[in-house]
C-alpha atoms as a PDB file:
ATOM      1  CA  UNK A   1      60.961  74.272 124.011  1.00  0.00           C
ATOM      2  CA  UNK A   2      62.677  77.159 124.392  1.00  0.00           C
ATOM      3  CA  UNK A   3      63.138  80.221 122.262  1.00  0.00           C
ATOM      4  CA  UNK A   4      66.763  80.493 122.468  1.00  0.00           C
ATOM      5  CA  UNK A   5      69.793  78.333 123.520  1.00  0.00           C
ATOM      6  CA  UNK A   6      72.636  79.058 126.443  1.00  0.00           C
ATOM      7  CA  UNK A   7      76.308  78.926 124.931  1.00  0.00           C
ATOM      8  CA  UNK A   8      78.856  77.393 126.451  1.00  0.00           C
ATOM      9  CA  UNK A   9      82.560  76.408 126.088  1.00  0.00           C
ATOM     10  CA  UNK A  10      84.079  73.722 127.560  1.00  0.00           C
ATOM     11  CA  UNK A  11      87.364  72.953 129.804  1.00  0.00           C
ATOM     12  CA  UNK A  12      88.172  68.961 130.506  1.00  0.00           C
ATOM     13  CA  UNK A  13      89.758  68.521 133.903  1.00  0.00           C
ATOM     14  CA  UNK A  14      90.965  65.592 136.139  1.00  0.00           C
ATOM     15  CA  UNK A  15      90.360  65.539 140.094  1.00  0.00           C
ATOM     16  CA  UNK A  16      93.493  64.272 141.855  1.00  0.00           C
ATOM     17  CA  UNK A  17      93.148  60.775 142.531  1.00  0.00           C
ATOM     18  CA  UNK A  18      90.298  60.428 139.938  1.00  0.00           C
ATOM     19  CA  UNK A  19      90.603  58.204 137.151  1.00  0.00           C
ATOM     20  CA  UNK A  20      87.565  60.105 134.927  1.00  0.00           C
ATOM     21  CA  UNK A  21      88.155  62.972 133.184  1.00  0.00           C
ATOM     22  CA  UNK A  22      85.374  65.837 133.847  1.00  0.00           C
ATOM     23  CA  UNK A  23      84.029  68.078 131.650  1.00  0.00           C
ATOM     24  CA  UNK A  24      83.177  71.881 133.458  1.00  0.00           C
ATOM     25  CA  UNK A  25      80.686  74.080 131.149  1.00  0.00           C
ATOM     26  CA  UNK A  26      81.092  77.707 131.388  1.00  0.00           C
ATOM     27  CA  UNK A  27      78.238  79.988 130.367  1.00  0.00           C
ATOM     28  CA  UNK A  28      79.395  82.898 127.794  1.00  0.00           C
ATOM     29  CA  UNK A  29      76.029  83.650 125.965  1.00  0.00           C
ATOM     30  CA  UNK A  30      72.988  82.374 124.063  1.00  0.00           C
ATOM     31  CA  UNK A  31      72.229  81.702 120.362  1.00  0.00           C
ATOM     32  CA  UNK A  32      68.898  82.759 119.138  1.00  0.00           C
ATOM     33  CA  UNK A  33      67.310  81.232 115.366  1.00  0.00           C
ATOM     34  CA  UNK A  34      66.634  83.626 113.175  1.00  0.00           C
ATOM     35  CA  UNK A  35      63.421  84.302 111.927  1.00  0.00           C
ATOM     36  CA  UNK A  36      63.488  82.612 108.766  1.00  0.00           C
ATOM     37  CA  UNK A  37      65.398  79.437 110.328  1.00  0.00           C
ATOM     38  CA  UNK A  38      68.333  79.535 108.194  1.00  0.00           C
ATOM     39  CA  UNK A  39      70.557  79.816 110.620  1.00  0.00           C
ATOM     40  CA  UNK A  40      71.299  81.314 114.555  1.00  0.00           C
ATOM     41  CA  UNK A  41      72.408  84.385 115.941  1.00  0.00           C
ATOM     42  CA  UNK A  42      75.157  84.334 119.030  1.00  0.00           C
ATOM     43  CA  UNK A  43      75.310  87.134 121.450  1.00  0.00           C
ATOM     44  CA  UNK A  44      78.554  86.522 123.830  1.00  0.00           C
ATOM     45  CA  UNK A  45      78.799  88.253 126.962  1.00  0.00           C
ATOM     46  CA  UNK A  46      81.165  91.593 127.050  1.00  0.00           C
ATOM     47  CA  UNK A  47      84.430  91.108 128.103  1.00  0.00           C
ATOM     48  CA  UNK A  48      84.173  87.092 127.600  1.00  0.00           C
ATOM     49  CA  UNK A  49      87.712  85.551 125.432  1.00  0.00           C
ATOM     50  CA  UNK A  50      86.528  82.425 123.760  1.00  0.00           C
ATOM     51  CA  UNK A  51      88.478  79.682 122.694  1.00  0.00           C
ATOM     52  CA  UNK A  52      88.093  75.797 122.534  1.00  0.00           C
ATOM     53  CA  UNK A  53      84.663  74.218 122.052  1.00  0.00           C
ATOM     54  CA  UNK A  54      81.240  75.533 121.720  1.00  0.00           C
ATOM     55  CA  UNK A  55      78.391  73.977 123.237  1.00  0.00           C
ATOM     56  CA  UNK A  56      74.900  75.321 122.594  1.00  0.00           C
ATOM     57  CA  UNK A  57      72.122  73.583 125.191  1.00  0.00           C
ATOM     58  CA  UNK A  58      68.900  74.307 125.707  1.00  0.00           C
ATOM     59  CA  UNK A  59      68.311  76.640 129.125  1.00  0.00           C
ATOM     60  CA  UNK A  60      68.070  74.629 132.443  1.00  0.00           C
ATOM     61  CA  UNK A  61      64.730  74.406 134.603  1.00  0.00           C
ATOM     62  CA  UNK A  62      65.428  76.445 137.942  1.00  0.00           C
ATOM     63  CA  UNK A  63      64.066  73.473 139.896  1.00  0.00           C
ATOM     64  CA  UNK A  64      66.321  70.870 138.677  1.00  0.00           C
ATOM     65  CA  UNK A  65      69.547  72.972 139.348  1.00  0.00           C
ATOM     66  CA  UNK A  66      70.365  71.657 142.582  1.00  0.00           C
ATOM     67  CA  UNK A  67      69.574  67.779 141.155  1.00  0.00           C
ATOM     68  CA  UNK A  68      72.091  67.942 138.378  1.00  0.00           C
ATOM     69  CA  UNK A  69      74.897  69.741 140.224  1.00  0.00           C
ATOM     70  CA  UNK A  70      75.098  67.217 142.936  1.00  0.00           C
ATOM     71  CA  UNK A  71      75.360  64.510 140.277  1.00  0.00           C
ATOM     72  CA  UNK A  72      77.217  66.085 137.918  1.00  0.00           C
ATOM     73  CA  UNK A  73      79.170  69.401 138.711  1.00  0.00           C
ATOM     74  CA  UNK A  74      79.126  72.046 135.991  1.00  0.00           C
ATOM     75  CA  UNK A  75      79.636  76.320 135.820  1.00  0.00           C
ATOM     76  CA  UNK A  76      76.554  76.596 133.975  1.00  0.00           C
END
């Protein structure tokens, strides 16, 4: 597992045509435990404005990048 966590918030969206509602994740920082495990630290990018939902998800494997974009499409 890894040692820290990407954060991400959230924007719901609708293809024309489409029925399903999408969900696009865009990557503004990680969130780190702290060393006693009480509780996380969040670094955000500079210059980032956050507002909305917060996901926190573990980081992605470079080799399955291109597998999960092509089934699901996400800014991550």
């Amino acid at each position: 597992m890894a040692n820290y966590l990407d954060l991400f918030v959230t924007r719901k969206y609708q293809i024309e045509g489409e029925i399903k509602e999408r969900t696009q994740y865009v990557k503004i920082g990680a969130c780190f435990p702290h060393e006693n495990d009480a509780g996380f630290g969040i670094a955000i990018m500079e210059g980032v404005s956050v507002s909305g939902n917060l996901v926190a998800l573990p980081p992605r494997d470079k080799s399955d990048d291109k597998k999960s974009r092509s089934a699901n499409p996400v800014s991550r």
